[in-house]
PDB file of N, CA and C in Angstrom:
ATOM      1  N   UNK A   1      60.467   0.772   0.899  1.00  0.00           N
ATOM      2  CA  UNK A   1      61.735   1.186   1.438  1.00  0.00           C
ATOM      3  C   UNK A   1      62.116   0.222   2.560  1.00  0.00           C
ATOM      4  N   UNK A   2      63.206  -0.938   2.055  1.00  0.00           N
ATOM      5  CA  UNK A   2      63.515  -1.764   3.229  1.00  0.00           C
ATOM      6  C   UNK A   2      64.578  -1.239   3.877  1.00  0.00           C
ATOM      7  N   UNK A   3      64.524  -1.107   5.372  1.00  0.00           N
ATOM      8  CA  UNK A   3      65.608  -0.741   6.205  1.00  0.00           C
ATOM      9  C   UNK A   3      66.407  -1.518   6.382  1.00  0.00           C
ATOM     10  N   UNK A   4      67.995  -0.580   5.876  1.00  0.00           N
ATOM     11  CA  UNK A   4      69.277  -0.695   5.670  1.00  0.00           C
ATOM     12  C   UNK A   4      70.526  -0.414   6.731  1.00  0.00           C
ATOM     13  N   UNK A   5      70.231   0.056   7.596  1.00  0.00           N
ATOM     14  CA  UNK A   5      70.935   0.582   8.946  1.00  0.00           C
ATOM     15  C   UNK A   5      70.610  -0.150  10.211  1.00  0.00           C
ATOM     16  N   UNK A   6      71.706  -0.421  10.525  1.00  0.00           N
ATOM     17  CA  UNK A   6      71.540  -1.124  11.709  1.00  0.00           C
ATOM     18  C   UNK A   6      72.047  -0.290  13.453  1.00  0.00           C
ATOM     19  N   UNK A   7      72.147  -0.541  14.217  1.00  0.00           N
ATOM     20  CA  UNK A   7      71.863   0.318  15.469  1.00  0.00           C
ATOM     21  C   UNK A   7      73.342   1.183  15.260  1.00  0.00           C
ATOM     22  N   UNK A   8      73.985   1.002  15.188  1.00  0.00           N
ATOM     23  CA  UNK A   8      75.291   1.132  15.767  1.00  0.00           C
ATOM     24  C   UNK A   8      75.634   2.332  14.431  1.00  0.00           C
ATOM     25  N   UNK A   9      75.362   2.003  13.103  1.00  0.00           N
ATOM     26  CA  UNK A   9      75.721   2.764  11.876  1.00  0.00           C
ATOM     27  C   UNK A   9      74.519   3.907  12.586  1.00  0.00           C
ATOM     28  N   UNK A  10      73.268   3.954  13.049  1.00  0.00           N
ATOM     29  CA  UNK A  10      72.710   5.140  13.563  1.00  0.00           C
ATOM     30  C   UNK A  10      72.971   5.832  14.344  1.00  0.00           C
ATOM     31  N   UNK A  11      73.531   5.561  15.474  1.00  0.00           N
ATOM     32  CA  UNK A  11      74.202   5.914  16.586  1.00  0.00           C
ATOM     33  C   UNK A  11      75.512   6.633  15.995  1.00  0.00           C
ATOM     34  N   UNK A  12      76.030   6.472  15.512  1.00  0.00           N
ATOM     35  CA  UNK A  12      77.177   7.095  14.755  1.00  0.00           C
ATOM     36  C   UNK A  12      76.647   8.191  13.778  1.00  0.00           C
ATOM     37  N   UNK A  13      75.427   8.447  12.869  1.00  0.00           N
ATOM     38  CA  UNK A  13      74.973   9.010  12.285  1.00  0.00           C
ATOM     39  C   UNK A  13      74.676  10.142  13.299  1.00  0.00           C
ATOM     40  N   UNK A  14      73.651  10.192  14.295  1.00  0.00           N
ATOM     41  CA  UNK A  14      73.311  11.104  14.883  1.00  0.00           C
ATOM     42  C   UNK A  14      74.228  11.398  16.436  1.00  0.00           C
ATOM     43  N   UNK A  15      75.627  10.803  16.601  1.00  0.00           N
ATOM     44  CA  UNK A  15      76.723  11.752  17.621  1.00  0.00           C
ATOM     45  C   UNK A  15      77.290  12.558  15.856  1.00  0.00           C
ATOM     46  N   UNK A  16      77.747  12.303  14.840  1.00  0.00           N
ATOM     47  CA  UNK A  16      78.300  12.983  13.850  1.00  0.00           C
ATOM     48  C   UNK A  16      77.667  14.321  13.745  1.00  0.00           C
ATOM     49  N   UNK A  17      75.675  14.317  13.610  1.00  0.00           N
ATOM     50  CA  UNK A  17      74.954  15.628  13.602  1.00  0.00           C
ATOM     51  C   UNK A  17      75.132  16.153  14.695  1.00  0.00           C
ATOM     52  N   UNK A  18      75.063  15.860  16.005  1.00  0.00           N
ATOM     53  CA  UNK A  18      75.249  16.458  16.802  1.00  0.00           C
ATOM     54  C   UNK A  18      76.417  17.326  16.857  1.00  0.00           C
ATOM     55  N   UNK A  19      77.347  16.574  16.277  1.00  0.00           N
ATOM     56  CA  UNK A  19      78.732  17.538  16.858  1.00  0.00           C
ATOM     57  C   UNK A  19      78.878  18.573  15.197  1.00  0.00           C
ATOM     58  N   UNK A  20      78.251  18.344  14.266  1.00  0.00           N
ATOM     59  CA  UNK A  20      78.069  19.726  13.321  1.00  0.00           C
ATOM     60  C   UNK A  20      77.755  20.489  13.895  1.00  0.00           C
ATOM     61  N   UNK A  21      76.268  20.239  14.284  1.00  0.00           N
ATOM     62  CA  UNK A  21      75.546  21.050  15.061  1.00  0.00           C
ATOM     63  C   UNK A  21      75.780  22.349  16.168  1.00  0.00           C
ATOM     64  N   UNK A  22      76.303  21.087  16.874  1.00  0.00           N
ATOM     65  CA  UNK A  22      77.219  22.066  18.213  1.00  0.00           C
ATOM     66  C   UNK A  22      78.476  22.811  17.475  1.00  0.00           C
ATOM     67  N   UNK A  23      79.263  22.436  16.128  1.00  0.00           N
ATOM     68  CA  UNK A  23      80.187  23.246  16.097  1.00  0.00           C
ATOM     69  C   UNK A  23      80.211  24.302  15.391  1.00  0.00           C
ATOM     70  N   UNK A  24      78.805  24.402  14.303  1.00  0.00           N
ATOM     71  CA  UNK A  24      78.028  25.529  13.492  1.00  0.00           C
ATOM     72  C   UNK A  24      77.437  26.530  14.752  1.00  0.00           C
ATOM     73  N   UNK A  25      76.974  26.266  15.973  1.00  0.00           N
ATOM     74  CA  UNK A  25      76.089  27.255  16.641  1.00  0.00           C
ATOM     75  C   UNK A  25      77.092  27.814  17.933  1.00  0.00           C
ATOM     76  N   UNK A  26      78.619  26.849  17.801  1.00  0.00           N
ATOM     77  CA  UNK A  26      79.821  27.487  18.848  1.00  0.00           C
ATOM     78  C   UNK A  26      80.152  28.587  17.952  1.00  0.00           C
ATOM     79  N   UNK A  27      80.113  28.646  16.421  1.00  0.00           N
ATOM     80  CA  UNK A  27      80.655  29.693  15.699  1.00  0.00           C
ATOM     81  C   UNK A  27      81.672  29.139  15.293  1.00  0.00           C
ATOM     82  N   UNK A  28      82.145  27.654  15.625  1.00  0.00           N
ATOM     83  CA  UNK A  28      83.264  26.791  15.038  1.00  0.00           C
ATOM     84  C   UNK A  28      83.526  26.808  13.552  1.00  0.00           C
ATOM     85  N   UNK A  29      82.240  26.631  12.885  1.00  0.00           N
ATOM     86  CA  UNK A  29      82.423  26.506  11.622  1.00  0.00           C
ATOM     87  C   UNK A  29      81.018  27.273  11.365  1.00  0.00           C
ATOM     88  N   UNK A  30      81.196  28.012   9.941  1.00  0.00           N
ATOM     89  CA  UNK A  30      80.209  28.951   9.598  1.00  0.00           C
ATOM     90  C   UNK A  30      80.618  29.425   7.881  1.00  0.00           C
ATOM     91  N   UNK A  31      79.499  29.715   7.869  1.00  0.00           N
ATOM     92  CA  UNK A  31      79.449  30.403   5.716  1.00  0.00           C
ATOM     93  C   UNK A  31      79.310  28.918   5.536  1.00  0.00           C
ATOM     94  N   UNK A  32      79.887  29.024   4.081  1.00  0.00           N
ATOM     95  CA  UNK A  32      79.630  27.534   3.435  1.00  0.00           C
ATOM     96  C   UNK A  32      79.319  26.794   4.018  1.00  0.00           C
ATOM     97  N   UNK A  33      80.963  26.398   4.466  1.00  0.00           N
ATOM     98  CA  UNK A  33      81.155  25.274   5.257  1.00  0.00           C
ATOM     99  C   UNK A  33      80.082  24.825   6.702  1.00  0.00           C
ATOM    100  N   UNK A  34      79.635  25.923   6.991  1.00  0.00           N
ATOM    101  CA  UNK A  34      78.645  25.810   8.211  1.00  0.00           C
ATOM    102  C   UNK A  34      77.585  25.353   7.716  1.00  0.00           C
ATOM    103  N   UNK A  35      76.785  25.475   6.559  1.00  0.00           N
ATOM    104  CA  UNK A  35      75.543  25.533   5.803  1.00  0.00           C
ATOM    105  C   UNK A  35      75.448  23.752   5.561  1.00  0.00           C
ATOM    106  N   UNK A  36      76.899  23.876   4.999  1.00  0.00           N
ATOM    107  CA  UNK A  36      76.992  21.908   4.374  1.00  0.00           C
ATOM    108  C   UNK A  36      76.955  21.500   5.363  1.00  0.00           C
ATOM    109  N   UNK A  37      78.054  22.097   6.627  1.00  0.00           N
ATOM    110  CA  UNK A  37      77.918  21.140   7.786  1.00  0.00           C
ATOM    111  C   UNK A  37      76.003  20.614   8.418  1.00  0.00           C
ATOM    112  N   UNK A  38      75.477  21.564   8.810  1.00  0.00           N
ATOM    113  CA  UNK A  38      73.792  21.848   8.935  1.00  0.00           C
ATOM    114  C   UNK A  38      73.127  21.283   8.127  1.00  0.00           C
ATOM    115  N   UNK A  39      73.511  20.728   6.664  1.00  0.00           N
ATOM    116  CA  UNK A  39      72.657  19.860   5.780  1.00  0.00           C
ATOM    117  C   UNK A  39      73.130  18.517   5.794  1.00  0.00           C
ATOM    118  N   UNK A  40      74.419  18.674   6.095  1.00  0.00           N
ATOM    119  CA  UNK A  40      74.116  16.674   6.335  1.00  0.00           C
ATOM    120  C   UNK A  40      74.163  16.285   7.813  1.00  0.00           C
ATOM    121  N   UNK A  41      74.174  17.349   8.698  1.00  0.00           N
ATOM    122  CA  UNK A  41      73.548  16.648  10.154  1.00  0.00           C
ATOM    123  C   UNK A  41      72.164  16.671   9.946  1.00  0.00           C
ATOM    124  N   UNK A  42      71.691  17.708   8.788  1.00  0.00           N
ATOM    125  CA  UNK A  42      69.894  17.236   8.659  1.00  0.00           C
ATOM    126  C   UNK A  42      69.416  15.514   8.021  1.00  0.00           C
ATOM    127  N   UNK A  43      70.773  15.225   7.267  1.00  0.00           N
ATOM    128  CA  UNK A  43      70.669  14.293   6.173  1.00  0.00           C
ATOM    129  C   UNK A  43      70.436  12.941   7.266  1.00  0.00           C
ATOM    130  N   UNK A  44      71.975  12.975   8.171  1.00  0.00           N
ATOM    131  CA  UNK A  44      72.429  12.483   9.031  1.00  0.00           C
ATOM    132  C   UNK A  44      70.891  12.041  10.153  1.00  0.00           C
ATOM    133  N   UNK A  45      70.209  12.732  10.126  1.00  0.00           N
ATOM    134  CA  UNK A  45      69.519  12.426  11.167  1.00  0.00           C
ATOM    135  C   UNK A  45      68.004  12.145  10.719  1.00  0.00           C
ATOM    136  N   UNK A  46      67.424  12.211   9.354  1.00  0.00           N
ATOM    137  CA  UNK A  46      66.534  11.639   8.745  1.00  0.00           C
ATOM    138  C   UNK A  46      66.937  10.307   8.392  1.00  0.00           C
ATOM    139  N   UNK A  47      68.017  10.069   7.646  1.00  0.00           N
ATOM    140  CA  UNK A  47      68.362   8.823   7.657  1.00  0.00           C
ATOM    141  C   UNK A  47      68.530   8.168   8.744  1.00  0.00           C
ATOM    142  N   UNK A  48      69.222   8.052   9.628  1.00  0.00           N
ATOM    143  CA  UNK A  48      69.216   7.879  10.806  1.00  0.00           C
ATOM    144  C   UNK A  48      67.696   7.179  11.841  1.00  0.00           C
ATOM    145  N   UNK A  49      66.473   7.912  11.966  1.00  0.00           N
ATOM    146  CA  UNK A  49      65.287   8.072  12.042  1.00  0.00           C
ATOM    147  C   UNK A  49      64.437   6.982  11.184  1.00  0.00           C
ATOM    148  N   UNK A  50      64.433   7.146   9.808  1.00  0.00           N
ATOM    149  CA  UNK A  50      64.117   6.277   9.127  1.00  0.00           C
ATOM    150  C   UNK A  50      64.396   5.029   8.770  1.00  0.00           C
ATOM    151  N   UNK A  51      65.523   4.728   9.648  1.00  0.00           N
ATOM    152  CA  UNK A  51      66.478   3.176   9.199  1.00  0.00           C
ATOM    153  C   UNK A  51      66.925   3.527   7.707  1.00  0.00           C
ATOM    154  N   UNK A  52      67.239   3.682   6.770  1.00  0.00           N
ATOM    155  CA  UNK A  52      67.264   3.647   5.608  1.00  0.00           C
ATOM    156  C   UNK A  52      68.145   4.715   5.174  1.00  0.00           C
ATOM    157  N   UNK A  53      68.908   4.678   4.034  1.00  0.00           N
ATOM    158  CA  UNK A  53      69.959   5.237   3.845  1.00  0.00           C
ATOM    159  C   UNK A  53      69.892   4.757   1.835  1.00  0.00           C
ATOM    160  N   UNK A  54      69.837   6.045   1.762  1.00  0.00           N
ATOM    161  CA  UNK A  54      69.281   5.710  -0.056  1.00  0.00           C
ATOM    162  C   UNK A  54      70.824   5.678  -0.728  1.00  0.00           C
ATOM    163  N   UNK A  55      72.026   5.854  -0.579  1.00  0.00           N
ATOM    164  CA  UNK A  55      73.290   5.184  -1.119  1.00  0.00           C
ATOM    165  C   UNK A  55      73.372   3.888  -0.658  1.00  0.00           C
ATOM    166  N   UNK A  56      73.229   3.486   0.045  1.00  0.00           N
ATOM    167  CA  UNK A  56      73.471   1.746   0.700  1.00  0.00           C
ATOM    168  C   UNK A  56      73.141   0.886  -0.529  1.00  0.00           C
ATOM    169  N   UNK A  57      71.641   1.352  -0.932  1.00  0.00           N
ATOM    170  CA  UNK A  57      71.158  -0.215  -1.881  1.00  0.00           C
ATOM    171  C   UNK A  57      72.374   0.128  -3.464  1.00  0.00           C
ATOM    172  N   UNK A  58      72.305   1.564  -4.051  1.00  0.00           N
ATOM    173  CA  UNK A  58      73.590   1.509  -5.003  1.00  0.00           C
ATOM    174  C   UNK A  58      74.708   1.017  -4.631  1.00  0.00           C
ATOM    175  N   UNK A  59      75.126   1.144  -3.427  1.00  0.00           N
ATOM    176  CA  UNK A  59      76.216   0.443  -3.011  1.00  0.00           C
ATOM    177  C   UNK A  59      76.683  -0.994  -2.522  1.00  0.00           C
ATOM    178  N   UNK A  60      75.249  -1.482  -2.093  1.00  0.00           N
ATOM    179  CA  UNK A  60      75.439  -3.048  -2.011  1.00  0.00           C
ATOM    180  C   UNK A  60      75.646  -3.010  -0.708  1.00  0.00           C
ATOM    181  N   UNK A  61      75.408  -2.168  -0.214  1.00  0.00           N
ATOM    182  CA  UNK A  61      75.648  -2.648   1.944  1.00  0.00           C
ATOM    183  C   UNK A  61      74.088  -2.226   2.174  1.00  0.00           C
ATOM    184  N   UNK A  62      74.468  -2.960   3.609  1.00  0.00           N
ATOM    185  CA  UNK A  62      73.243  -2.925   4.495  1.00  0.00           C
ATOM    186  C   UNK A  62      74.185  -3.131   6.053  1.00  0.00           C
ATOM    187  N   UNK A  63      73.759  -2.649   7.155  1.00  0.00           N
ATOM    188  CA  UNK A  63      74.291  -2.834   8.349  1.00  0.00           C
ATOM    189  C   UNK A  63      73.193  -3.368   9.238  1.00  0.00           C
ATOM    190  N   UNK A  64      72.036  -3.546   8.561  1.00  0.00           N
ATOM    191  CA  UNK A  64      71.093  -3.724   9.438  1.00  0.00           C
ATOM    192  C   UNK A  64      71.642  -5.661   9.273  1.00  0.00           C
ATOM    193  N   UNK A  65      70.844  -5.999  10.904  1.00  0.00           N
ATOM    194  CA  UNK A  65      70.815  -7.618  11.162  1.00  0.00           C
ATOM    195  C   UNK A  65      69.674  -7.823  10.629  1.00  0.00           C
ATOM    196  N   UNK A  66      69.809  -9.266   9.982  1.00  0.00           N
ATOM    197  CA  UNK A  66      68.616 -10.254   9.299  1.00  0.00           C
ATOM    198  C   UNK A  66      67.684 -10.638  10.439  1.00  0.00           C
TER     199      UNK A  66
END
């Protein structure tokens, strides 16, 4: 698994979970929509963590520097 993310695409990944986060547990968003929100700030922040992002290589990007 070569890492595909570079600082800045992570940093953006995990303020995005954060603010699900905070807006699923304000009561902002909830049911479904709260549940999806809570699974891709989980997504959001493993990827994130791991450098690596498993749509990137189907897609042909990388943000990480050589």
């Amino acid at each position: 698994m070569k890492k595909n993310m570079g600082l800045a695409d992570r940093a953006i990944r995990l303020v995005i979970a954060a603010a699900l986060v905070l807006l699923y547990s304000q009561g902002i968003i909830s049911g479904t929509l709260g549940t999806l929100g809570l699974v891709f700030a989980g997504v959001f922040t493993v990827t994130s963590l791991v450098r690596f992002c498993p749509l990137y290589p189907l897609l042909g990007i990388t943000t990480a520097k050589k």
